[in-house]
PDB file of N, CA and C in Angstrom:
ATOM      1  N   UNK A   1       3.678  18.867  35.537  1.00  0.00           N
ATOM      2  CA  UNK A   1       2.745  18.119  34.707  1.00  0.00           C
ATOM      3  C   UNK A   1       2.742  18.667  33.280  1.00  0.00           C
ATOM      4  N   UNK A   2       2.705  19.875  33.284  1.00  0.00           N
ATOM      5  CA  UNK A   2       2.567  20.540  31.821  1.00  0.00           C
ATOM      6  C   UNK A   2       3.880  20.048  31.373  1.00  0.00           C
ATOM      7  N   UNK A   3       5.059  20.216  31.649  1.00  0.00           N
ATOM      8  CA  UNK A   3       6.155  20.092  30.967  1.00  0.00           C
ATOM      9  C   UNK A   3       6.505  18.995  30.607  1.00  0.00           C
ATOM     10  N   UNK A   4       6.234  17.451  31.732  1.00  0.00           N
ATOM     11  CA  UNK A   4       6.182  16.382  31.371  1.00  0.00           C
ATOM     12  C   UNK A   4       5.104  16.297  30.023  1.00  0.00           C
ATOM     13  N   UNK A   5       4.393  16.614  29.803  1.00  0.00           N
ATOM     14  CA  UNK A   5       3.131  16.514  28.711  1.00  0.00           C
ATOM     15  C   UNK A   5       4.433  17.366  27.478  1.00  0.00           C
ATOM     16  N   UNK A   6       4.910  18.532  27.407  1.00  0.00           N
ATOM     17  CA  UNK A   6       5.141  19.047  26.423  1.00  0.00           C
ATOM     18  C   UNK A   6       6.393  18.183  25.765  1.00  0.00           C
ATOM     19  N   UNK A   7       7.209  17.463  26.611  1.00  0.00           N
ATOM     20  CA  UNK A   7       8.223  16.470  26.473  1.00  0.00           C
ATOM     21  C   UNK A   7       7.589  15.402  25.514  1.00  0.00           C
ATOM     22  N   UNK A   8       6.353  14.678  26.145  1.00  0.00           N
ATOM     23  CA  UNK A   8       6.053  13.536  25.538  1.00  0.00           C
ATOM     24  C   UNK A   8       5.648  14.365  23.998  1.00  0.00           C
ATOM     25  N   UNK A   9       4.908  15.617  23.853  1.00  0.00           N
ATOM     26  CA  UNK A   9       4.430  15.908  22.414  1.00  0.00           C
ATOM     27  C   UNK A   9       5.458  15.949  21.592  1.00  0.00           C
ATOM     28  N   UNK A  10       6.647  16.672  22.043  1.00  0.00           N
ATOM     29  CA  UNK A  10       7.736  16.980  21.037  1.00  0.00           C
ATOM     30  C   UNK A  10       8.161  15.475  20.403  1.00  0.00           C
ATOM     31  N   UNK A  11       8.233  14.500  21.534  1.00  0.00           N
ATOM     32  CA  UNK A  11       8.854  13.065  21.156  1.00  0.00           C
ATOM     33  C   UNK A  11       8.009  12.404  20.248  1.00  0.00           C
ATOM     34  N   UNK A  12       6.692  12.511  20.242  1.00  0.00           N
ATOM     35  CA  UNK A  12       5.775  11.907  19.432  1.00  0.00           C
ATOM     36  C   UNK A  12       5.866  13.009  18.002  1.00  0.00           C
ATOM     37  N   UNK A  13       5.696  14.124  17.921  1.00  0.00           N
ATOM     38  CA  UNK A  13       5.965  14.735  16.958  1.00  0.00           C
ATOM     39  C   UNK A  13       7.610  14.268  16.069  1.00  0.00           C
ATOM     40  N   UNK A  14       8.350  14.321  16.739  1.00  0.00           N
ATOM     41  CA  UNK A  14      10.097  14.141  16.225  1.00  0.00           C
ATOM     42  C   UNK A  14      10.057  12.537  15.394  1.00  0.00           C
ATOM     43  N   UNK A  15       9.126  11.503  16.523  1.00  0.00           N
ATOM     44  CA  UNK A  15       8.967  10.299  15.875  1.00  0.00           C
ATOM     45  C   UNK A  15       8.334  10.400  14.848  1.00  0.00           C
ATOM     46  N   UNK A  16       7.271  10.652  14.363  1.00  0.00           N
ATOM     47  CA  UNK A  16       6.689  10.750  13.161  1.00  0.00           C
ATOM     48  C   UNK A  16       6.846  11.263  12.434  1.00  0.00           C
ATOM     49  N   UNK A  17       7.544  12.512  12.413  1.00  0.00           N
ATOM     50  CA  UNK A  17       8.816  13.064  11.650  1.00  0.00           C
ATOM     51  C   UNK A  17       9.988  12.063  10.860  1.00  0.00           C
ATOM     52  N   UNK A  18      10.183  11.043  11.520  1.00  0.00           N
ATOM     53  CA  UNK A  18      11.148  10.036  11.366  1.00  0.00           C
ATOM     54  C   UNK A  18      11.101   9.072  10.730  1.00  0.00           C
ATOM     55  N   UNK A  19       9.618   8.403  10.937  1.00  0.00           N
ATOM     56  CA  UNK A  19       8.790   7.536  10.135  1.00  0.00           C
ATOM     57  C   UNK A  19       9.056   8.239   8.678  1.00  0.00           C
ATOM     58  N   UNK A  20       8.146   9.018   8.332  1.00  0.00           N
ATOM     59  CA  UNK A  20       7.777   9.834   7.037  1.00  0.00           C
ATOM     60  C   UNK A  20       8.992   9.963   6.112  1.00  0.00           C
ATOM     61  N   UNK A  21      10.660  10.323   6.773  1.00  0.00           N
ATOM     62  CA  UNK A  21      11.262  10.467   6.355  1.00  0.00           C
ATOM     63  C   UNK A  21      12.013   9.641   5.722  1.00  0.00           C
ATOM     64  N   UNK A  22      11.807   7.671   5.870  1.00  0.00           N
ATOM     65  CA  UNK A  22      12.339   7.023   5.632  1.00  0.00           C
ATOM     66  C   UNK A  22      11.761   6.174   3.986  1.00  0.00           C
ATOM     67  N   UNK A  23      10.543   6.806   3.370  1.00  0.00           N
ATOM     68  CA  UNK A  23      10.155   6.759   2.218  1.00  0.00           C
ATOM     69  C   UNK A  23       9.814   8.222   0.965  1.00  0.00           C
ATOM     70  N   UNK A  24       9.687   7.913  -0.122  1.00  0.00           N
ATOM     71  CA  UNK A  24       9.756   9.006  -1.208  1.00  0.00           C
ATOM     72  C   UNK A  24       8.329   8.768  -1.838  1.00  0.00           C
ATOM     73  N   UNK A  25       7.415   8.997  -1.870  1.00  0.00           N
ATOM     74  CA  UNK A  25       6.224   8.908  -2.758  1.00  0.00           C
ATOM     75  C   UNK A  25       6.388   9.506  -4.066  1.00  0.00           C
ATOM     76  N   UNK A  26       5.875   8.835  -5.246  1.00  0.00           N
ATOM     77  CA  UNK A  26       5.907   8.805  -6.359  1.00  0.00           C
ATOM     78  C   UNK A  26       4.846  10.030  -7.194  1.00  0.00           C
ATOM     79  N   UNK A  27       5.176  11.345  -6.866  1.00  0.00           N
ATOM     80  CA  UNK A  27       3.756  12.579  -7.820  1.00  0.00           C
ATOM     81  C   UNK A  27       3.033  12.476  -8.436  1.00  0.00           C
ATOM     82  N   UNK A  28       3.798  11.603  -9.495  1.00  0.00           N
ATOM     83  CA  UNK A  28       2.870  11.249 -10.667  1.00  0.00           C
ATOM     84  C   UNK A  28       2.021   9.639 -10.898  1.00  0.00           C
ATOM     85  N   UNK A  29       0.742   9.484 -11.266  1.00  0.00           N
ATOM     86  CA  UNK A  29      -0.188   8.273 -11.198  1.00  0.00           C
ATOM     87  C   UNK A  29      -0.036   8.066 -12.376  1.00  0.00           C
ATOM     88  N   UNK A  30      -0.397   6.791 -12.865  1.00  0.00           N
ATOM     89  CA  UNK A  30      -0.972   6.443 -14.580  1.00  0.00           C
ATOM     90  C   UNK A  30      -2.173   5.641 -13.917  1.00  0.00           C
ATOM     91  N   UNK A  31      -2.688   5.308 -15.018  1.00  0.00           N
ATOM     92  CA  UNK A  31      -3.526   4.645 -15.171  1.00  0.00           C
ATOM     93  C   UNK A  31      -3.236   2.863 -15.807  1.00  0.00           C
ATOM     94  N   UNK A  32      -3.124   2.225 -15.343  1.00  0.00           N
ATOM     95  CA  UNK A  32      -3.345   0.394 -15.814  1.00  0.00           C
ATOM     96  C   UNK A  32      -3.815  -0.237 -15.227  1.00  0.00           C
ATOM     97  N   UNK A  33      -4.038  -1.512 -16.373  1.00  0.00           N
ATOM     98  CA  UNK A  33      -4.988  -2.544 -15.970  1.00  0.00           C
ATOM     99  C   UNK A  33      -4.068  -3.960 -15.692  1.00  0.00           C
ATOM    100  N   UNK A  34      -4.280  -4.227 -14.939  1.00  0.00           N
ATOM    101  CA  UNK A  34      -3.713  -5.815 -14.216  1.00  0.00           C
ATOM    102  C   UNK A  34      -4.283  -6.866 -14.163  1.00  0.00           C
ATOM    103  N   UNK A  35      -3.956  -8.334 -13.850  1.00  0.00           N
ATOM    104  CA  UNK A  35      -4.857  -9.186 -13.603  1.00  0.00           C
ATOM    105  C   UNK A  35      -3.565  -9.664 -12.236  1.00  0.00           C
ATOM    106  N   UNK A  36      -4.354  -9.793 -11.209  1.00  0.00           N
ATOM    107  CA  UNK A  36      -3.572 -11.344 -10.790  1.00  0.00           C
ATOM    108  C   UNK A  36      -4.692 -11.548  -9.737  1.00  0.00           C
ATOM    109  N   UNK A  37      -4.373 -12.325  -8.095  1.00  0.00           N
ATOM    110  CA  UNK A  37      -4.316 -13.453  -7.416  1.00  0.00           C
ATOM    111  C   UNK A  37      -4.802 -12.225  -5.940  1.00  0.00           C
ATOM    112  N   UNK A  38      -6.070 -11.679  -5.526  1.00  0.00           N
ATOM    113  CA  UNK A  38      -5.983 -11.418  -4.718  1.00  0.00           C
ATOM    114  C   UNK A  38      -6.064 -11.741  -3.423  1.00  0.00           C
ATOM    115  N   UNK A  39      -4.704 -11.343  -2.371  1.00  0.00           N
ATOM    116  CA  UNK A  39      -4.356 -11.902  -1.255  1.00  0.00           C
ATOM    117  C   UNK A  39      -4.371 -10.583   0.154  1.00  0.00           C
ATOM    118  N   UNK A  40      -4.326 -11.393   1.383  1.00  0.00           N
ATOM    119  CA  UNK A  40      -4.367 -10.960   2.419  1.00  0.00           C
ATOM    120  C   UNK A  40      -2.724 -11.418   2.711  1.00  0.00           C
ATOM    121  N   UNK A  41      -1.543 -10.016   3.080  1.00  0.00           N
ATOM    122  CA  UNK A  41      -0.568 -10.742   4.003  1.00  0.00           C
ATOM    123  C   UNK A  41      -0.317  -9.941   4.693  1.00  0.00           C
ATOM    124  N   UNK A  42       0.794 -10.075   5.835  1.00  0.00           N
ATOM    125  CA  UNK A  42       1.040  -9.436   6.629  1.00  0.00           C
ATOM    126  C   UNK A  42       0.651 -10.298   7.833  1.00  0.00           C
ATOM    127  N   UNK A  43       0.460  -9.842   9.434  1.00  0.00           N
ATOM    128  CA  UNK A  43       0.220 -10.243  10.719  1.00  0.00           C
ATOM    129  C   UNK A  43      -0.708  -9.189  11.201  1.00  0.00           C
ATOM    130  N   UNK A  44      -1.645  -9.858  12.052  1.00  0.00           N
ATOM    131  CA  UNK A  44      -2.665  -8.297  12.609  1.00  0.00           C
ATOM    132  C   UNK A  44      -1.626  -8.156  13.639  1.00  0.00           C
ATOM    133  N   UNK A  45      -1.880  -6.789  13.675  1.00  0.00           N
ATOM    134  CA  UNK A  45      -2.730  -5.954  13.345  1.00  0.00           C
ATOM    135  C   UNK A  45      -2.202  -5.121  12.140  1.00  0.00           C
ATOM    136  N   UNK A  46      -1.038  -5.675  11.221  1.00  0.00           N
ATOM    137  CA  UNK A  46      -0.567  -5.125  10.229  1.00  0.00           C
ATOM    138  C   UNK A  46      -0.785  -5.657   9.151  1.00  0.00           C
ATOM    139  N   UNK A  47      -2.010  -5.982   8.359  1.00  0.00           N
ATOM    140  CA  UNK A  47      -2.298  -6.743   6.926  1.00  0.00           C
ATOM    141  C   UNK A  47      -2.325  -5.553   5.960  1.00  0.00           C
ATOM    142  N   UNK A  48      -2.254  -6.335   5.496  1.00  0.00           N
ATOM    143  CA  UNK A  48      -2.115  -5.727   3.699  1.00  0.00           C
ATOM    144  C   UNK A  48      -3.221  -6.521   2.355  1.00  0.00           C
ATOM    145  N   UNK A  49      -4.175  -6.005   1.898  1.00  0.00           N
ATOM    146  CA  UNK A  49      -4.334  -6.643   0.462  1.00  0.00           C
ATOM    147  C   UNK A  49      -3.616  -5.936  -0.244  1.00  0.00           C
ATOM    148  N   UNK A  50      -3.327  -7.565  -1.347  1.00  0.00           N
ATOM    149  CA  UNK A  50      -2.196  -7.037  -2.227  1.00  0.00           C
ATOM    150  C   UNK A  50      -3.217  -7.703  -3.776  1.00  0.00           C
ATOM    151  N   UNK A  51      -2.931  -7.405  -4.676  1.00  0.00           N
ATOM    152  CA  UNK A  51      -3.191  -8.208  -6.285  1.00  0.00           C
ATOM    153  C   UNK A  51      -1.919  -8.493  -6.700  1.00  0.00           C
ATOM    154  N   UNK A  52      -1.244  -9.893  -6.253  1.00  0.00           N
ATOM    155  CA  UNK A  52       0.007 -10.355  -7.277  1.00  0.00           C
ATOM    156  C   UNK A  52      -0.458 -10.881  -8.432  1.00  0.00           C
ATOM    157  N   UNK A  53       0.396 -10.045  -9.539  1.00  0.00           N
ATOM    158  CA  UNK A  53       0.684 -10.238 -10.393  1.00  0.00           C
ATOM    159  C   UNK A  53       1.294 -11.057 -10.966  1.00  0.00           C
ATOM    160  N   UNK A  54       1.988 -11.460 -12.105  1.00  0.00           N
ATOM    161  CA  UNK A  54       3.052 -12.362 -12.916  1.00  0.00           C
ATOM    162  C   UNK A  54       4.220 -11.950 -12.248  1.00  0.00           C
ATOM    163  N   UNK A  55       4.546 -10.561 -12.710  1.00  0.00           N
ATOM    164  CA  UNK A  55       6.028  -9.828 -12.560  1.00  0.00           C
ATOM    165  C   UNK A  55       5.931  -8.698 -11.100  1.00  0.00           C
ATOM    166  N   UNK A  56       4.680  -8.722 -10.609  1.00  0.00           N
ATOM    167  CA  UNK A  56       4.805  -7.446  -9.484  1.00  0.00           C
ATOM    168  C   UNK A  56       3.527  -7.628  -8.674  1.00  0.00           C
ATOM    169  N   UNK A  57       3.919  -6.990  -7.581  1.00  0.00           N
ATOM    170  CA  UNK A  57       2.930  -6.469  -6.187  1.00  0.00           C
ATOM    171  C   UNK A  57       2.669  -5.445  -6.153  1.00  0.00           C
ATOM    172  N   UNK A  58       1.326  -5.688  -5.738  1.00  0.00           N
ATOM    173  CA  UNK A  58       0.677  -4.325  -5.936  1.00  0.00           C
ATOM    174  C   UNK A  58      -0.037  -3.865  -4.550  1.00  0.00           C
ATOM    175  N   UNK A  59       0.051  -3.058  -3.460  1.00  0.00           N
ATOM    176  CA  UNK A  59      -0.905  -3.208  -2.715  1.00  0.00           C
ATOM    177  C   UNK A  59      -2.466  -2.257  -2.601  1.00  0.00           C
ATOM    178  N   UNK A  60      -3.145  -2.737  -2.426  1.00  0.00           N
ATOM    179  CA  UNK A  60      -4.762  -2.379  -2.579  1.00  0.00           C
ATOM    180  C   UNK A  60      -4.755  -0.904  -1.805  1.00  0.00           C
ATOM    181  N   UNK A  61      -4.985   0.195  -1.957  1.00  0.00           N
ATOM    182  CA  UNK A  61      -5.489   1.617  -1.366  1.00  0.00           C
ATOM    183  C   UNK A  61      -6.014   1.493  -0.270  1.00  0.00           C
ATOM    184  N   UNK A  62      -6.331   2.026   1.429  1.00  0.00           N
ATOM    185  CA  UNK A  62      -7.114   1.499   2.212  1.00  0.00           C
ATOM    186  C   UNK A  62      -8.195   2.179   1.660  1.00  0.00           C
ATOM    187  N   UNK A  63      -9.039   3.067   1.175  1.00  0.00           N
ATOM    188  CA  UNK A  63     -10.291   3.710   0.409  1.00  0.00           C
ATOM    189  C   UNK A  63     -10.969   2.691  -0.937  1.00  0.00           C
ATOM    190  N   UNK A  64      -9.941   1.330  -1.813  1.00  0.00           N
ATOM    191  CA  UNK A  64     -10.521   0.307  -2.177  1.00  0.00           C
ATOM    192  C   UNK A  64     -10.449  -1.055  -1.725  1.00  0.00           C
ATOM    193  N   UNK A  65      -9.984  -1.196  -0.354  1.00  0.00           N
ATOM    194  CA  UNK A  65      -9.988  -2.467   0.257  1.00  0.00           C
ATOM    195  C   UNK A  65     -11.500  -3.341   0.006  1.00  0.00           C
ATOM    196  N   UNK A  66     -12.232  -2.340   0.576  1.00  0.00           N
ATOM    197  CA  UNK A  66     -13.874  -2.933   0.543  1.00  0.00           C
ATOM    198  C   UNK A  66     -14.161  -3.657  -0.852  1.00  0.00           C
ATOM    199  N   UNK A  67     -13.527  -2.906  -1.830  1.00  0.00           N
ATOM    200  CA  UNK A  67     -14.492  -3.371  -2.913  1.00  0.00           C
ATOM    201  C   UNK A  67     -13.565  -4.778  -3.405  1.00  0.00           C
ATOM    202  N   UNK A  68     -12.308  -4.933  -3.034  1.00  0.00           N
ATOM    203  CA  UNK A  68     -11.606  -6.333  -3.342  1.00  0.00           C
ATOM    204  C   UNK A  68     -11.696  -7.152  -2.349  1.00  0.00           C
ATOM    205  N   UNK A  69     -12.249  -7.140  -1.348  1.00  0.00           N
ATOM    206  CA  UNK A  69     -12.252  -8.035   0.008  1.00  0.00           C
ATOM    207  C   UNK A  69     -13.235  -9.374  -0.710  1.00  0.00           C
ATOM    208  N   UNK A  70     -14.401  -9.104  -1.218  1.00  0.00           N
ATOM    209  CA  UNK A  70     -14.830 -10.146  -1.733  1.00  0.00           C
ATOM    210  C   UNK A  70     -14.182 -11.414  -2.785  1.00  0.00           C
ATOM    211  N   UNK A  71     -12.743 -10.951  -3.352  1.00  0.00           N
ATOM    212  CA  UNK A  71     -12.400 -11.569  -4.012  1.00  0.00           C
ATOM    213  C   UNK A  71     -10.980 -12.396  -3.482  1.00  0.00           C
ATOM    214  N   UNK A  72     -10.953 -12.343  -2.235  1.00  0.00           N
ATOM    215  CA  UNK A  72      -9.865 -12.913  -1.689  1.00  0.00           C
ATOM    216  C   UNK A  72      -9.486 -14.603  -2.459  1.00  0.00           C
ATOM    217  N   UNK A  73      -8.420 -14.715  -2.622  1.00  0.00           N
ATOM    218  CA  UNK A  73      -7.620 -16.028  -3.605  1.00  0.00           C
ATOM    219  C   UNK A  73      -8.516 -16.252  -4.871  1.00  0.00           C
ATOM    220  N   UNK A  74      -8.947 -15.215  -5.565  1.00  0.00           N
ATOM    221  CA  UNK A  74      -9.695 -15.141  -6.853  1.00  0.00           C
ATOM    222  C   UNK A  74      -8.583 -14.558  -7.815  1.00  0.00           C
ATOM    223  N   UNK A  75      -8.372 -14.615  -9.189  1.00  0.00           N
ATOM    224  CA  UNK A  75      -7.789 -13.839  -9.879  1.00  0.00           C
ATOM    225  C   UNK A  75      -8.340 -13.201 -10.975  1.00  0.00           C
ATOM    226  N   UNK A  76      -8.078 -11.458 -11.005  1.00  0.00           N
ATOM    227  CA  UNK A  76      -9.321 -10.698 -10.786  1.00  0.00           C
ATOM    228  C   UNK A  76      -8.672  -9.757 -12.144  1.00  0.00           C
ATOM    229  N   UNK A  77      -9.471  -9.239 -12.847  1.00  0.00           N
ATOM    230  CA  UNK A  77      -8.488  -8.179 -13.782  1.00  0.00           C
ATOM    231  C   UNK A  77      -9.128  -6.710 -13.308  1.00  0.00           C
ATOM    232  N   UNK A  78      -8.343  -5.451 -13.274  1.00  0.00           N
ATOM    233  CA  UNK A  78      -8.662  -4.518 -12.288  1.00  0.00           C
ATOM    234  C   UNK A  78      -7.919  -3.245 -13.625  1.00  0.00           C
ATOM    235  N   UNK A  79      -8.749  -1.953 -12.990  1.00  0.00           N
ATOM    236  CA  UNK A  79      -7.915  -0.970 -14.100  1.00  0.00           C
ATOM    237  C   UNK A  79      -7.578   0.170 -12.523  1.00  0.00           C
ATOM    238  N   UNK A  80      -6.756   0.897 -12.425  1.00  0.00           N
ATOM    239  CA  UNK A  80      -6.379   1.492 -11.640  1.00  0.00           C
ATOM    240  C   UNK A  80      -5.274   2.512 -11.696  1.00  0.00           C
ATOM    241  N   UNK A  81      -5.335   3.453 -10.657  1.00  0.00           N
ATOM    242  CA  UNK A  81      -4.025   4.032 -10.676  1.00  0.00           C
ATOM    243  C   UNK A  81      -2.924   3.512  -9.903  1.00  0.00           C
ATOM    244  N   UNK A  82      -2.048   3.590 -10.834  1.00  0.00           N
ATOM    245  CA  UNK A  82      -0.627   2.844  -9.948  1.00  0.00           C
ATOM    246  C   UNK A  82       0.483   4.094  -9.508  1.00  0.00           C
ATOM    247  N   UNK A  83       0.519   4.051  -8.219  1.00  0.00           N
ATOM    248  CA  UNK A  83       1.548   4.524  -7.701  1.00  0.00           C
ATOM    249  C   UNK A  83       2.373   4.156  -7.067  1.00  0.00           C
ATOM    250  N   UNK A  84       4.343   4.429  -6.517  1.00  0.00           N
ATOM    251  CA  UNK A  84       4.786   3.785  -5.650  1.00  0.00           C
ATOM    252  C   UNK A  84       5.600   4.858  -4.613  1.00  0.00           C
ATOM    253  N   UNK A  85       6.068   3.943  -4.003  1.00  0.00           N
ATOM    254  CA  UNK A  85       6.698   4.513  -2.558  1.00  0.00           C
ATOM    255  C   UNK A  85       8.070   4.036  -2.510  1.00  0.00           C
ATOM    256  N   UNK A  86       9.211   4.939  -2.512  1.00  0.00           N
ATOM    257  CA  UNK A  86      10.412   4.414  -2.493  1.00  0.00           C
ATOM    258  C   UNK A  86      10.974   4.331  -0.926  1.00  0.00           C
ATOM    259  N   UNK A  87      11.286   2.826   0.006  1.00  0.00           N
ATOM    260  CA  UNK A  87      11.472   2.324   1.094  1.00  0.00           C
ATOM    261  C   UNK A  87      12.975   2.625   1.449  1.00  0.00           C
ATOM    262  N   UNK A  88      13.142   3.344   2.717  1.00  0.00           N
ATOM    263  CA  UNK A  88      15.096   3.323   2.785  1.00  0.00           C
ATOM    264  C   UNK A  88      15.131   2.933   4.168  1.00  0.00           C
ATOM    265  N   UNK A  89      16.280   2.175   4.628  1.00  0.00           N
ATOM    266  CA  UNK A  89      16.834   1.964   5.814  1.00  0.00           C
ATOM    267  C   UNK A  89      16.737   3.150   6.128  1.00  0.00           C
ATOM    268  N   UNK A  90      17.556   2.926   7.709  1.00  0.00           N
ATOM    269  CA  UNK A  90      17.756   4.380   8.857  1.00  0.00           C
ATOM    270  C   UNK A  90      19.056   4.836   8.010  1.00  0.00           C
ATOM    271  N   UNK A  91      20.082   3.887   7.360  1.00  0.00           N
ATOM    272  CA  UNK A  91      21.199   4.103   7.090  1.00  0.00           C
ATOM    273  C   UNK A  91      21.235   4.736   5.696  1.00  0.00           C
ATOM    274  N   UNK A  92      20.101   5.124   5.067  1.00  0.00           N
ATOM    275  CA  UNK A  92      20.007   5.704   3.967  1.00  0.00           C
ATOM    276  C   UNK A  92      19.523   4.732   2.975  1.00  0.00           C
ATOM    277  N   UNK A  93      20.347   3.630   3.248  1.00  0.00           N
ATOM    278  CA  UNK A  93      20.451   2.455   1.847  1.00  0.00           C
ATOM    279  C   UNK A  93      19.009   2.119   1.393  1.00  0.00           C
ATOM    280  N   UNK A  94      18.624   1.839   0.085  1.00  0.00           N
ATOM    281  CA  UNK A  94      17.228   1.253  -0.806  1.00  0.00           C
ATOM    282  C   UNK A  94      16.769  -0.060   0.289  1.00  0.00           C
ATOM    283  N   UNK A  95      15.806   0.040   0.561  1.00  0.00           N
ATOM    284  CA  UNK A  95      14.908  -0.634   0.919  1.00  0.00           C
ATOM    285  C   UNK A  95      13.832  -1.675  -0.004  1.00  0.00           C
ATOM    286  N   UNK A  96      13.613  -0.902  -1.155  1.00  0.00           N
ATOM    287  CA  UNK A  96      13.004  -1.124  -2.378  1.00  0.00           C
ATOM    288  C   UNK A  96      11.988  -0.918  -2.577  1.00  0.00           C
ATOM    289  N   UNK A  97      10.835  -0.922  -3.483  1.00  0.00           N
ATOM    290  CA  UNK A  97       9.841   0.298  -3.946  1.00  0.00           C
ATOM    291  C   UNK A  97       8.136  -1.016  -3.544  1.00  0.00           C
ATOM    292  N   UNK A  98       7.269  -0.642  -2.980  1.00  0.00           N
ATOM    293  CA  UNK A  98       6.448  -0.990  -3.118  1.00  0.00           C
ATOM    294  C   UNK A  98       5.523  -0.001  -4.032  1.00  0.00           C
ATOM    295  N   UNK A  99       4.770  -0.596  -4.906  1.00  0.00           N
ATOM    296  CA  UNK A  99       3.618  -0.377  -5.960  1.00  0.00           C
ATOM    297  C   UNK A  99       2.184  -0.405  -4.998  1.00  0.00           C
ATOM    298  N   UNK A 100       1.094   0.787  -5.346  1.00  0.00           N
ATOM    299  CA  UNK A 100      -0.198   0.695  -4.666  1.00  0.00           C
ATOM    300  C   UNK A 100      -1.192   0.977  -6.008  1.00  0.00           C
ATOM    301  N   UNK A 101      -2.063   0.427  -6.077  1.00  0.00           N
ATOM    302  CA  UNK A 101      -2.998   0.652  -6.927  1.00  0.00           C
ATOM    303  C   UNK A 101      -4.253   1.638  -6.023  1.00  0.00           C
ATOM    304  N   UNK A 102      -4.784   2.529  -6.540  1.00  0.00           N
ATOM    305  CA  UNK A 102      -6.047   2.940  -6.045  1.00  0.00           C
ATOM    306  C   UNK A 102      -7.107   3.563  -6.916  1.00  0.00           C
ATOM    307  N   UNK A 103      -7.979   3.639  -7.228  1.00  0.00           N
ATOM    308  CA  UNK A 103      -9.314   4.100  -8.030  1.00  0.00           C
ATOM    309  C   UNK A 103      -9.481   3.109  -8.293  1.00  0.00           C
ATOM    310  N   UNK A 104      -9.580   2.154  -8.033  1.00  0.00           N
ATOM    311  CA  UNK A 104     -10.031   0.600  -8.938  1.00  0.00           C
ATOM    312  C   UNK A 104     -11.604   0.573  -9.293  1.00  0.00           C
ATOM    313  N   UNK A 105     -11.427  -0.249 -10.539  1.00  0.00           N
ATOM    314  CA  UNK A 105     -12.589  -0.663 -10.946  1.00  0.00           C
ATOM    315  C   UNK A 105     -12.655  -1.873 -11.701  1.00  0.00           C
ATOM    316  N   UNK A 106     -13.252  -2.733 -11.132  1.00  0.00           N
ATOM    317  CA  UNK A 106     -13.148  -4.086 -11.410  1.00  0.00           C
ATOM    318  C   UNK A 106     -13.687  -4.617 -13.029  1.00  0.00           C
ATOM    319  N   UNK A 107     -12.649  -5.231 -13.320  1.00  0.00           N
ATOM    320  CA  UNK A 107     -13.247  -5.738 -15.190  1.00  0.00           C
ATOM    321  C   UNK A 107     -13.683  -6.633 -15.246  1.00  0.00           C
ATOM    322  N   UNK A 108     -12.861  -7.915 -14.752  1.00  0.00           N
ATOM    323  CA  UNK A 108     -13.656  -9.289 -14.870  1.00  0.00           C
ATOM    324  C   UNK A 108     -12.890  -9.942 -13.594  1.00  0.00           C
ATOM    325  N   UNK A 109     -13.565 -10.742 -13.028  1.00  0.00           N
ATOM    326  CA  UNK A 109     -13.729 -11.448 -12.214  1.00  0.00           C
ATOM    327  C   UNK A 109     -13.071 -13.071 -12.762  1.00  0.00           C
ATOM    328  N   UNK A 110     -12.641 -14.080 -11.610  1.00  0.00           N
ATOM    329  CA  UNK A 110     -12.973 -15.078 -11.930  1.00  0.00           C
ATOM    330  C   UNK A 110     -13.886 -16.032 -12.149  1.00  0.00           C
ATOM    331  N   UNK A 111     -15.140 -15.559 -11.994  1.00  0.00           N
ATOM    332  CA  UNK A 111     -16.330 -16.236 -12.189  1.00  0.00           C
ATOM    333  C   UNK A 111     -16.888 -16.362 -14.055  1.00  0.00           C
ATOM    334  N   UNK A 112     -16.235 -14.958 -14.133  1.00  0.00           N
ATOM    335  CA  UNK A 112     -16.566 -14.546 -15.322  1.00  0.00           C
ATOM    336  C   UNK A 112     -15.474 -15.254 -16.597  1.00  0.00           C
ATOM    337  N   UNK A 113     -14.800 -15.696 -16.645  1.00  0.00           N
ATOM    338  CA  UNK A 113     -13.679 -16.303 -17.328  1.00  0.00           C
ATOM    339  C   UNK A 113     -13.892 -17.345 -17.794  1.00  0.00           C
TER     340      UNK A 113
END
């Protein structure tokens, strides 16, 4: 029993090891302000809010989801930190970079416009 148990930890440890290894996070944050179109995508149990932009995607922090949930298909102007994540196949090859915004603080609204 113990050893069956120490089997399954190593495998769950090695997997998530594996996961982690297949993106690069970005050190450094700035600070900008955006406007676009905020949306829900993805499939549950895997969604995403995102703020599209003109030229880019951005996806929402899970720590500021709450405060953009109210503005779902609104287009919203937001100041934030932008960071990204560089995506790779198993085979090494670019995957391509998703953008996350987080500290948000909301400027204007579409109500307000």
């Amino acid at each position: 029993m113990k050893r069956k148990f120490a089997v399954i930890f190593i495998i769950l440890v090695s997997i998530a090891g594996l996961a982690a290894f297949g993106r690069r996070e970005n050190p450094g944050m700035q600070t900008i302000q955006v406007s676009g179109r905020v949306r829900m995508v993805g499939s549950s149990p895997m969604t995403s809010l995102v703020l599209s932009g003109e030229d880019r995607e951005w996806h929402i922090d899970e720590n500021d989801k709450e405060k953009l949930m109210p503005y779902q298909q609104q287009i919203i102007t937001v100041r934030g930190k932008e960071y990204y994540r560089d995506l790779t196949f198993a085979n090494g090859r670019s995957a391509g970079r998703w953008y996350y915004l987080t500290d948000i603080s909301i400027i204007q609204t579409a109500s307000e416009n």
